[in-house]
Protein backbone atom coordinates (compact mmCIF):
# COMPACT_ATOMS: atom_id res chain seq x y z
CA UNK A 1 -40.00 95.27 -183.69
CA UNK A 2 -37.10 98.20 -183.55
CA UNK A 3 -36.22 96.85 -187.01
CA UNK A 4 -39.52 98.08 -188.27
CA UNK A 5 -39.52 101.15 -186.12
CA UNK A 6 -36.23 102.18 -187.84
CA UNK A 7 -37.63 101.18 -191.01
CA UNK A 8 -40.45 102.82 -190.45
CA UNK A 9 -39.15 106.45 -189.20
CA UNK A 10 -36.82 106.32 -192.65
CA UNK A 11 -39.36 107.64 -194.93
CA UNK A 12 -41.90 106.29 -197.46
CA UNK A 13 -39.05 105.10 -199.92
CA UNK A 14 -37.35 103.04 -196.92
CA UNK A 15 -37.44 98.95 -198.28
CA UNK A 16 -40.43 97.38 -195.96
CA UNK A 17 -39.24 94.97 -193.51
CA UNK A 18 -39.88 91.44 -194.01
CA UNK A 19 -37.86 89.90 -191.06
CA UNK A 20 -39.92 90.71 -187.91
CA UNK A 21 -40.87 89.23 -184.91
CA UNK A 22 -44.36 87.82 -186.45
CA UNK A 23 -43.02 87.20 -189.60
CA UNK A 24 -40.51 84.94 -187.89
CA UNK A 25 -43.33 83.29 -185.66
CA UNK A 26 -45.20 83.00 -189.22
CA UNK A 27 -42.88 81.54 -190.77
CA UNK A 28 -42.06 78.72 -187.95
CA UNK A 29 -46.05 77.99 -188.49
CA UNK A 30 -47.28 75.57 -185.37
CA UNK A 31 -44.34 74.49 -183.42
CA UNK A 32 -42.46 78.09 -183.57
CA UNK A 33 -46.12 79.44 -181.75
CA UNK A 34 -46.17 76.35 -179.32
CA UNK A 35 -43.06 76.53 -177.74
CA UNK A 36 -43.51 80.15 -177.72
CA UNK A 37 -46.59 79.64 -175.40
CA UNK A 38 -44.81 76.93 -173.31
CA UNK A 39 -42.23 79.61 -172.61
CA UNK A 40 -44.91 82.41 -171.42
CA UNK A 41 -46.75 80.31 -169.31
CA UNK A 42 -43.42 79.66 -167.94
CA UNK A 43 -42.54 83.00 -167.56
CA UNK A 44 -46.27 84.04 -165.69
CA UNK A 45 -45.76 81.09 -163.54
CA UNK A 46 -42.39 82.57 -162.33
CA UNK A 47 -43.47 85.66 -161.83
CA UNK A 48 -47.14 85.10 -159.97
CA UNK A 49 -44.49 82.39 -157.72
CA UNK A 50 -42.59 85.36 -156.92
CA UNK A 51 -45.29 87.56 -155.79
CA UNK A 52 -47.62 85.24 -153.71
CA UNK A 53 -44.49 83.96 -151.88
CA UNK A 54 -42.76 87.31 -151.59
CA UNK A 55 -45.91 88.53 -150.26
CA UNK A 56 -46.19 85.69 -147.68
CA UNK A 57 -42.87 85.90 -146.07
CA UNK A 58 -42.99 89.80 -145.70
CA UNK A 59 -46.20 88.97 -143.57
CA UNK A 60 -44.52 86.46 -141.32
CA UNK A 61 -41.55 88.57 -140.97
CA UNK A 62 -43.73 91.73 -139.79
CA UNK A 63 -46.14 89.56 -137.46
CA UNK A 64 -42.26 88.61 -136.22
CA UNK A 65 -42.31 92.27 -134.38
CA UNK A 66 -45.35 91.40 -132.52
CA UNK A 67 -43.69 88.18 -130.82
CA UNK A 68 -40.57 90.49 -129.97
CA UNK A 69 -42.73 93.05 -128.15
CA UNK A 70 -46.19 91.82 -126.62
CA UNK A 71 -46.52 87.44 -127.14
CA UNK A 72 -43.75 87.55 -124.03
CA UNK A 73 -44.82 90.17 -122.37
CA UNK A 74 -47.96 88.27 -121.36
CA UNK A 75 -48.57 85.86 -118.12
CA UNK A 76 -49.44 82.46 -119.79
CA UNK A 77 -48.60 81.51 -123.40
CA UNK A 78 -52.62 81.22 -124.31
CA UNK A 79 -52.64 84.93 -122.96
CA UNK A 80 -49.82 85.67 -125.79
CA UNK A 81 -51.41 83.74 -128.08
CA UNK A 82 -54.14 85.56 -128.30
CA UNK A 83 -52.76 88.56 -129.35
CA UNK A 84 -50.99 86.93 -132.55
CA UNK A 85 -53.44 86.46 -135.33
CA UNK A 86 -55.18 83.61 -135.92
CA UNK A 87 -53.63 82.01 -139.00
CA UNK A 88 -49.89 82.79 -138.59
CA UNK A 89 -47.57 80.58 -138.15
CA UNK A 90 -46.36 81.91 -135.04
CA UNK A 91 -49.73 81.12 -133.82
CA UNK A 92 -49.51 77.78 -135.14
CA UNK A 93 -46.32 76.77 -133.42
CA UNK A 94 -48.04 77.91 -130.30
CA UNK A 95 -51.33 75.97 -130.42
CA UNK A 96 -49.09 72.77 -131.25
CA UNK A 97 -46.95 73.34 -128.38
CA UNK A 98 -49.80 74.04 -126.04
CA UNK A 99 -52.07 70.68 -127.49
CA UNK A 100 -48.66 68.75 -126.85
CA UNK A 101 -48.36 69.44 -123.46
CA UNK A 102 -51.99 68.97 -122.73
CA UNK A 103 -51.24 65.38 -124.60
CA UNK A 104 -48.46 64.64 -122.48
CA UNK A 105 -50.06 64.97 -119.41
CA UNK A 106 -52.67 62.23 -121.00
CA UNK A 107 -49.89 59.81 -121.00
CA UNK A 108 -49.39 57.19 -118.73
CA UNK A 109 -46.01 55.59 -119.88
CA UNK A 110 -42.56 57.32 -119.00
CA UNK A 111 -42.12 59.23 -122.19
CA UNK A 112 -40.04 62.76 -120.83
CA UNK A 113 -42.13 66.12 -121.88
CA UNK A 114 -39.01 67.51 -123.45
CA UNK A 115 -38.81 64.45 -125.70
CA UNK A 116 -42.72 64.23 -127.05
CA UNK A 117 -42.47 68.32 -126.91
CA UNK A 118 -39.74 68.78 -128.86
CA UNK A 119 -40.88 66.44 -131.34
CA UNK A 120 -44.18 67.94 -131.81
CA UNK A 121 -42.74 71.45 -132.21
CA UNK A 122 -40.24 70.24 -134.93
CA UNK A 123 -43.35 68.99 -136.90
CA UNK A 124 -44.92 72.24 -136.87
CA UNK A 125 -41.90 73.70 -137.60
CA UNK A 126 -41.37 71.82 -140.50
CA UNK A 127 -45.08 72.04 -141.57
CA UNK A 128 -44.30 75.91 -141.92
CA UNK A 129 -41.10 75.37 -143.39
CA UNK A 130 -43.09 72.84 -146.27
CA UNK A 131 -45.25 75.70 -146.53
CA UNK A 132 -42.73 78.66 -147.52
CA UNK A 133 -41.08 76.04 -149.81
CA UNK A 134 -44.20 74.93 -152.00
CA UNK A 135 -43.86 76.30 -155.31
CA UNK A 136 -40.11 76.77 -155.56
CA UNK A 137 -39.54 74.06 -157.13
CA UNK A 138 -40.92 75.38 -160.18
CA UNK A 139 -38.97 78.02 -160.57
CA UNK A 140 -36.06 75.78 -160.06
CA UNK A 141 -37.31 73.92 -162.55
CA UNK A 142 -38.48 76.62 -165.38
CA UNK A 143 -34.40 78.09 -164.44
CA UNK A 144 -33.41 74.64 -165.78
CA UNK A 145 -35.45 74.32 -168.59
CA UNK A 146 -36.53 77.48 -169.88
CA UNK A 147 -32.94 77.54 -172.20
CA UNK A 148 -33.40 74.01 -173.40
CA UNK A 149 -37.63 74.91 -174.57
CA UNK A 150 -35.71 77.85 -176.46
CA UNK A 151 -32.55 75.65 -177.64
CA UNK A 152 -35.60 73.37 -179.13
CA UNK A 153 -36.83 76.43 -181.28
CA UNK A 154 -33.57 76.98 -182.15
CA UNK A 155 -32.70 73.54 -183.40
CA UNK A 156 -36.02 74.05 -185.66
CA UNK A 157 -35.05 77.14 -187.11
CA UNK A 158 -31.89 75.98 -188.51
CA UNK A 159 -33.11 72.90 -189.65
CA UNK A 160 -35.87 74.89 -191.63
CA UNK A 161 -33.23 76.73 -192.51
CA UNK A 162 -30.77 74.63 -193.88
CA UNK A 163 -34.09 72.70 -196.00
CA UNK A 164 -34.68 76.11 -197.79
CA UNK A 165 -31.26 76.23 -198.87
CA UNK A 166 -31.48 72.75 -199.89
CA UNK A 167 -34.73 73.27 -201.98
CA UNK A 168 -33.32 77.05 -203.24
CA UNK A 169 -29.77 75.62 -204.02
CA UNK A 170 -27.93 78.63 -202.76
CA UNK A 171 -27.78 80.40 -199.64
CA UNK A 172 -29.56 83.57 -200.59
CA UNK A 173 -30.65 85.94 -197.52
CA UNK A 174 -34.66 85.54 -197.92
CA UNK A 175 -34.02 81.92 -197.83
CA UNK A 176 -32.27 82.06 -194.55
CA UNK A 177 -33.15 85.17 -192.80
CA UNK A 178 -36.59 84.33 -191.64
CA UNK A 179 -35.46 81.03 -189.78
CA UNK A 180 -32.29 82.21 -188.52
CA UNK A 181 -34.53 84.79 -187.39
CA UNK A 182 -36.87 82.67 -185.67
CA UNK A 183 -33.89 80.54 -183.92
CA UNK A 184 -32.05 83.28 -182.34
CA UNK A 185 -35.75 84.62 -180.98
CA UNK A 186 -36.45 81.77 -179.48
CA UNK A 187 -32.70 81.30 -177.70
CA UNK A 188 -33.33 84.96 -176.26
CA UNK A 189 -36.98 84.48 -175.09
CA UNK A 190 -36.07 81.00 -172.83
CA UNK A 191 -32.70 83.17 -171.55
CA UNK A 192 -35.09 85.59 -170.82
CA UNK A 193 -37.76 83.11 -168.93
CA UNK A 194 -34.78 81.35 -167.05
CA UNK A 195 -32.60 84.27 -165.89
CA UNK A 196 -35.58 85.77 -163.95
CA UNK A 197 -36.63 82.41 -162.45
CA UNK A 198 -33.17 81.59 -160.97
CA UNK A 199 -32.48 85.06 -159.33
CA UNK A 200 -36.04 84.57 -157.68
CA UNK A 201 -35.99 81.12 -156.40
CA UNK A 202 -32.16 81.72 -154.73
CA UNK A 203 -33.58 84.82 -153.39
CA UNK A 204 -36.75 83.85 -152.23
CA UNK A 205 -34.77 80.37 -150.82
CA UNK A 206 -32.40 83.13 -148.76
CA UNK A 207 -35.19 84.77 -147.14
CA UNK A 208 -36.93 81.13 -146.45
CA UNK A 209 -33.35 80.44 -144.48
CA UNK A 210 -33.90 83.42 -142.42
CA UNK A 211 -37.64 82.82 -141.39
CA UNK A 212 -36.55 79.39 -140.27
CA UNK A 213 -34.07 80.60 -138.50
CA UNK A 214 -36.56 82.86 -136.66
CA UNK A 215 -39.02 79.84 -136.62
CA UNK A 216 -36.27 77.53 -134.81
CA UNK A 217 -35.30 80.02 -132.13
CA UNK A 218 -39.02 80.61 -131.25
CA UNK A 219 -39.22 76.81 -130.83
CA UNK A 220 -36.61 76.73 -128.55
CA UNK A 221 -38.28 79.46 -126.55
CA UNK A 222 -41.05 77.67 -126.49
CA UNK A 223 -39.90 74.44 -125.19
CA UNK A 224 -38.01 76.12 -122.57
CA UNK A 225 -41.45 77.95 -121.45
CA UNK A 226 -43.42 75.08 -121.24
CA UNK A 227 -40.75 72.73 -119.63
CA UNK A 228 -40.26 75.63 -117.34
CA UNK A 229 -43.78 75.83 -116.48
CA UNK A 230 -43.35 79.78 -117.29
CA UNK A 231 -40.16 80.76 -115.37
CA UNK A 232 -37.98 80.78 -118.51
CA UNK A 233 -38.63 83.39 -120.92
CA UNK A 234 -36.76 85.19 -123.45
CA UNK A 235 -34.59 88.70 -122.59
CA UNK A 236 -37.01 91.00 -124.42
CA UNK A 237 -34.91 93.62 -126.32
CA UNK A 238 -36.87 96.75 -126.29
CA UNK A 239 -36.10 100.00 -128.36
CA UNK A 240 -35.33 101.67 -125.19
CA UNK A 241 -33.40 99.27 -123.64
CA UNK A 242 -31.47 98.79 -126.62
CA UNK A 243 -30.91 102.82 -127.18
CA UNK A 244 -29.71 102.75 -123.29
CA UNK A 245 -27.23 99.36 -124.09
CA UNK A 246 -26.21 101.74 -126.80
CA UNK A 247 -25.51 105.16 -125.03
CA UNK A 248 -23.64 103.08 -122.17
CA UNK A 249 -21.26 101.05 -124.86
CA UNK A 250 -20.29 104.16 -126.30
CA UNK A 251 -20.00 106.64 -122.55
CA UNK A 252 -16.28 106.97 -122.36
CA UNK A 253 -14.36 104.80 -119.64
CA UNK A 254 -13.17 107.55 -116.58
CA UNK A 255 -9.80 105.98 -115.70
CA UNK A 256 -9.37 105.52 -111.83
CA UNK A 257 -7.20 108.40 -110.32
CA UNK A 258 -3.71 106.89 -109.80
CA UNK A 259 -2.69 107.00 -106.51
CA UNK A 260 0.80 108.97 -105.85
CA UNK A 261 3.87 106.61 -105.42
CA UNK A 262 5.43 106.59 -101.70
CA UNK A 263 9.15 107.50 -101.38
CA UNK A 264 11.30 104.76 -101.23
CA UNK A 265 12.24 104.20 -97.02
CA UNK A 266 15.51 103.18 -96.15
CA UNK A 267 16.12 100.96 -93.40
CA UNK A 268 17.58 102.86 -90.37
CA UNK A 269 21.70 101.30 -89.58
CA UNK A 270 22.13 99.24 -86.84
């Protein structure tokens, strides 16, 4: 396309350009436009992936702040969980950990509540976890095989290549230009597919590391809550609070006034 640009901005005499990006998709004829399709649908998939997931962990990670500052402010945990919203997973891990212990005290054998507690929050956990993770695998995949669908288009153009050389019996540029063409287009376009698709799934596989980090911790808190029957709850880290740690970590230590040395007494002679 900037070939015929150029060739178009040189005047009415310029030679007119043969060798474009249709031309070469013309000239590969069915299999040149298929794996050309293969390779966008690829590249929409990786990119809609990286939006709806993107998307979804910002909104964990904001409904985050709310735990910090009013879920343990609140007397009871149903009291907190009613001011997280309804379909977060925050919420979730909650409810689980509140129908658990309402379970437990159903059961008549000697199974410990930490035990059946802990258990049940890991499941949630990991439910939340599954969540995040559905859908990366395609872009691990599409990062793996995006260069081979374009290696494949490659292969073809050479080969159709090398048979118009065979049937022109000399190597003459019109004969090979158009496939070359074609085969180095279709080794940029799956580079192009894959490159994107890797950066996104290790990013987006980063920031699912951190939210279960975050998921983990709140777990713990959890358990220790509802063991606890409510006397164990997190140290709350407010802006002020943190602002006053702050102010008294960087106050200057006042050193202790030294006290003034006694002269030395000598020990009167017998």
């Amino acid at each position: 396309m900037l070939i015929d640009i150029l060739a178009a901005a040189g005047g009415e005499g310029a030679p007119q350009n043969q060798f474009g990006f249709l031309e070469a998709m013309e000239q590969g004829g069915v299999i040149a436009w298929t794996i050309f399709g293969i390779l966008v649908i690829m590249s929409v998939g990786s990119f809609y992936i990286l939006i709806t997931k993107l998307l979804e962990q910002n909104k964990i990670l904001g409904q985050y702040k709310a735990i910090r500052t009013n879920f343990w402010r609140a007397n009871t945990l149903r009291d907190g969980a009613a001011k997280l919203d309804k379909n977060s997973a925050w919420r979730q891990l909650v409810d689980d950990g509140l129908a658990a212990e309402a379970q437990h005290n159903k059961m008549t054998d000697s199974l410990e509540a930490h035990e059946w507690l802990h258990g049940s929050l890991a499941r949630s956990e990991a439910a939340v976890n599954s969540k995040l993770s559905g859908g990366l695998s395609f872009l691990a995949t599409v990062g793996a095989t995006a260069p081979f669908v374009g290696l494949l288009g490659t292969v073809i153009g050479i080969y159709r290549a090398l048979i118009n050389i065979g049937l022109a019996g000399s190597a003459s540029i019109d004969k090979v230009a158009g496939p070359v063409g074609e085969a180095l287009i279709m080794t940029a376009i799956g580079l192009l597919v894959a490159v994107p698709a890797v950066l996104a799934y290790n990013w987006l596989q980063s920031r699912n590391k951190r939210i279960a980090e975050l998921l983990s911790g709140f777990s713990t808190d959890l358990l220790a809550n509802i063991t606890s029957k409510g006397a164990v709850k997190p140290e709350l880290l407010t802006a002020a609070s943190t602002q006053q740690a702050a102010k008294v970590a960087a106050a200057p230590k006042v050193a202790a006034p030294a006290t003034p040395a006694r002269p030395a007494t000598t020990a009167p002679k017998a």
